[in-house]
C-alpha atoms as a PDB file:
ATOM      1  CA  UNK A   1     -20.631 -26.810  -9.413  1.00  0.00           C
ATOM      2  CA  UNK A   2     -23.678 -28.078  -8.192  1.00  0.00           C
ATOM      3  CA  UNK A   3     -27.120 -29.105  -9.384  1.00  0.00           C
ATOM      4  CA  UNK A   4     -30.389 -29.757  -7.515  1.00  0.00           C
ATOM      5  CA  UNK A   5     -33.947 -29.003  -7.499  1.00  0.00           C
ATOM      6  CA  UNK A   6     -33.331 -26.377  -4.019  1.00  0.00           C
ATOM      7  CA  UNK A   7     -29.982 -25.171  -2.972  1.00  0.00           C
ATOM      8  CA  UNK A   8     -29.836 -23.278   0.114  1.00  0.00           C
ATOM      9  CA  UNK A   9     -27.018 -21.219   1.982  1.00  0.00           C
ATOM     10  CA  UNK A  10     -26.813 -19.465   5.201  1.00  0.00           C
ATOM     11  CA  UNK A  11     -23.740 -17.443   6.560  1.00  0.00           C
ATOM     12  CA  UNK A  12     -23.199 -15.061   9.717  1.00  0.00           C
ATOM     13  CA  UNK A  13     -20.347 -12.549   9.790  1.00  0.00           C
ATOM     14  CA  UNK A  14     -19.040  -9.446  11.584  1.00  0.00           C
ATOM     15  CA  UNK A  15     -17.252  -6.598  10.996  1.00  0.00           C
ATOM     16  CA  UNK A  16     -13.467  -5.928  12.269  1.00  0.00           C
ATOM     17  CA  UNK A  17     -14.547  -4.354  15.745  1.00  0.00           C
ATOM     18  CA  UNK A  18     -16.449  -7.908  16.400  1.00  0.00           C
ATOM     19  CA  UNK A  19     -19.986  -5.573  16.726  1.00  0.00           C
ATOM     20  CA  UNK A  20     -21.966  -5.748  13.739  1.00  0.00           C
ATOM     21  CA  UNK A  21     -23.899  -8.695  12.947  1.00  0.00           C
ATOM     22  CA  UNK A  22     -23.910  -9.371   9.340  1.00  0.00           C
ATOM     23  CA  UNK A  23     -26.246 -12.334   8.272  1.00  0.00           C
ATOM     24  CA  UNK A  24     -27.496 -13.758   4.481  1.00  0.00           C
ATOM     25  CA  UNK A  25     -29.711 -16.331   3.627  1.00  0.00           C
ATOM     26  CA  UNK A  26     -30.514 -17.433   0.187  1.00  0.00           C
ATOM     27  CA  UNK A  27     -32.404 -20.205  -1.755  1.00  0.00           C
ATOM     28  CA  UNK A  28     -32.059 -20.867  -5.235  1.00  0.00           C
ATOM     29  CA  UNK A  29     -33.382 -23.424  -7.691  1.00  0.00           C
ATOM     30  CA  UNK A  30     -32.231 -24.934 -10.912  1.00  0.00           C
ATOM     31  CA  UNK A  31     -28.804 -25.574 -11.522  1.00  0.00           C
ATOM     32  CA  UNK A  32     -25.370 -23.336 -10.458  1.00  0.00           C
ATOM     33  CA  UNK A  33     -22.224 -23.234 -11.553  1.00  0.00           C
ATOM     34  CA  UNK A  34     -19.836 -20.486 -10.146  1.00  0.00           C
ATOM     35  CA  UNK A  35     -15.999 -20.210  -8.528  1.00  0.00           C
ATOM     36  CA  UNK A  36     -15.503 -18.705  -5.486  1.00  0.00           C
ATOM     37  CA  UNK A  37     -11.491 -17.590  -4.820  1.00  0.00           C
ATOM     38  CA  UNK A  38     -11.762 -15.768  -1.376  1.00  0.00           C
ATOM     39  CA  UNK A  39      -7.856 -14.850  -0.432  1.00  0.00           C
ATOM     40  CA  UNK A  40      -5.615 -11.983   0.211  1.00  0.00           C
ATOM     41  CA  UNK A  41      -2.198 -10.856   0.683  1.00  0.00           C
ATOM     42  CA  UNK A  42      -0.173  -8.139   2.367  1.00  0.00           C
ATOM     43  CA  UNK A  43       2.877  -6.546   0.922  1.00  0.00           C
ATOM     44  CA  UNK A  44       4.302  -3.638   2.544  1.00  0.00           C
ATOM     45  CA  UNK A  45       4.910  -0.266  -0.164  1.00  0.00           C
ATOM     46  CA  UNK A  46       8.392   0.205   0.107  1.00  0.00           C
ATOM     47  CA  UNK A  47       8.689   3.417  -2.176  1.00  0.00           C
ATOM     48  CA  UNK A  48       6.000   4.585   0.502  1.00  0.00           C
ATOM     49  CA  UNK A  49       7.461   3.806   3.261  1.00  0.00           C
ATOM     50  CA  UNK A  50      10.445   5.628   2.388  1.00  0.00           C
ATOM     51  CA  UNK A  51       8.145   8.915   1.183  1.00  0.00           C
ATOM     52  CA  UNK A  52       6.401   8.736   4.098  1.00  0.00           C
ATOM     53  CA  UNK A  53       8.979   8.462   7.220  1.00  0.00           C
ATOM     54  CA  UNK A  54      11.814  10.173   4.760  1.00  0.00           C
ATOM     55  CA  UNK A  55      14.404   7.124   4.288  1.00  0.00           C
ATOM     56  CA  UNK A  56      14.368   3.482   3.395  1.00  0.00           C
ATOM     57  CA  UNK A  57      13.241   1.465   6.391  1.00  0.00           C
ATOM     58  CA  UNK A  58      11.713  -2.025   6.548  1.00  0.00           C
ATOM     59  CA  UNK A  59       8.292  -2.922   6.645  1.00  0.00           C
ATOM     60  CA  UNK A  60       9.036  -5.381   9.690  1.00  0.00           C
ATOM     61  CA  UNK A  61      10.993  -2.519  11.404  1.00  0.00           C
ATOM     62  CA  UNK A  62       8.091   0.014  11.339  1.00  0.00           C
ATOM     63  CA  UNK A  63       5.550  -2.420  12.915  1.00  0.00           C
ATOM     64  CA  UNK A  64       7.160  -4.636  15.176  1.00  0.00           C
ATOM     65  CA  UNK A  65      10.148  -3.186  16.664  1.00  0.00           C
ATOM     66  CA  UNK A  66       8.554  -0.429  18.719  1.00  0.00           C
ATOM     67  CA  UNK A  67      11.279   2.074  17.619  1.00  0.00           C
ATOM     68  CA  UNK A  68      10.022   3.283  14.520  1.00  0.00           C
ATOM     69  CA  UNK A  69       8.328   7.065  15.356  1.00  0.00           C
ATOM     70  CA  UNK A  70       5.096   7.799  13.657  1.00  0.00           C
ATOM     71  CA  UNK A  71       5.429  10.324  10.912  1.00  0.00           C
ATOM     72  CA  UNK A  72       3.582  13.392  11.321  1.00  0.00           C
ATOM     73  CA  UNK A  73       1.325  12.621   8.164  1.00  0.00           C
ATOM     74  CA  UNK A  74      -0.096   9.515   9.831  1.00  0.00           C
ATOM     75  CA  UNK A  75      -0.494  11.084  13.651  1.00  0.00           C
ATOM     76  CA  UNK A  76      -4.306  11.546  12.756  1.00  0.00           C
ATOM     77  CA  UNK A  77      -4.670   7.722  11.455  1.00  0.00           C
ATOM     78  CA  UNK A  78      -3.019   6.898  14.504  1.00  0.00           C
ATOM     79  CA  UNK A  79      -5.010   8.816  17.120  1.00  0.00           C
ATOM     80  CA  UNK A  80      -7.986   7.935  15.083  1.00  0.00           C
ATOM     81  CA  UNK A  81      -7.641   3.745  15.606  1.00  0.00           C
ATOM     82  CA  UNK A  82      -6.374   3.737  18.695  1.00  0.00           C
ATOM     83  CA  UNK A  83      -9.057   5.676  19.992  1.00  0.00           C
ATOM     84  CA  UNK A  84     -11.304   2.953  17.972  1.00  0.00           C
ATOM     85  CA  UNK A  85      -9.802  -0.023  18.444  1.00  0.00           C
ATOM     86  CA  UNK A  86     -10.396  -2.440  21.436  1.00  0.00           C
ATOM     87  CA  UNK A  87      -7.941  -2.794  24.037  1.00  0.00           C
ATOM     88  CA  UNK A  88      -7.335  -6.228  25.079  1.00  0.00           C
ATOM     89  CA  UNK A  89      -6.860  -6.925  28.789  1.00  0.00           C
ATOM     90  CA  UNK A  90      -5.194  -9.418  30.906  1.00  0.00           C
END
């Protein structure tokens, strides 16, 4: 909560590729009262998982053990962000 005669708040951003700018400025007066909860979690789908590649198979196996084939119904996503996404180089 807060309570003044000027409040004032600035923030710069960016999107996930690190390109886009994204700045706000604001300026209120008076008095504010508000809650911010900012957060997020990832769970992996496991009854998707298993639709997708045909069996049950870990979340932790798909992404980090390099063994894992990608499932014909995901090829396009695939192609898609790695053709998007920014290599990182030595």
């Amino acid at each position: 909560m807060a309570a003044g005669p000027v409040g004032r708040d600035a923030s710069a951003d960016t999107d996930v590729t690190l390109r886009s700018e994204i700045l706000s400025y604001s300026r209120a007066r008076g008095l504010f009262a508000g809650v911010s909860l900012e957060g997020s979690t990832i769970r992996p789908d496991n009854g998707d998982n298993r639709r997708v590649y045909g069996r049950k198979i870990p979340a932790r196996e798909i992404v980090l053990s390099g063994t894992v084939a990608v499932p014909p119904a995901a090829g396009q996503m695939i192609s898609t962000l790695d053709a998007r996404t920014p290599k990182h180089r030595p």
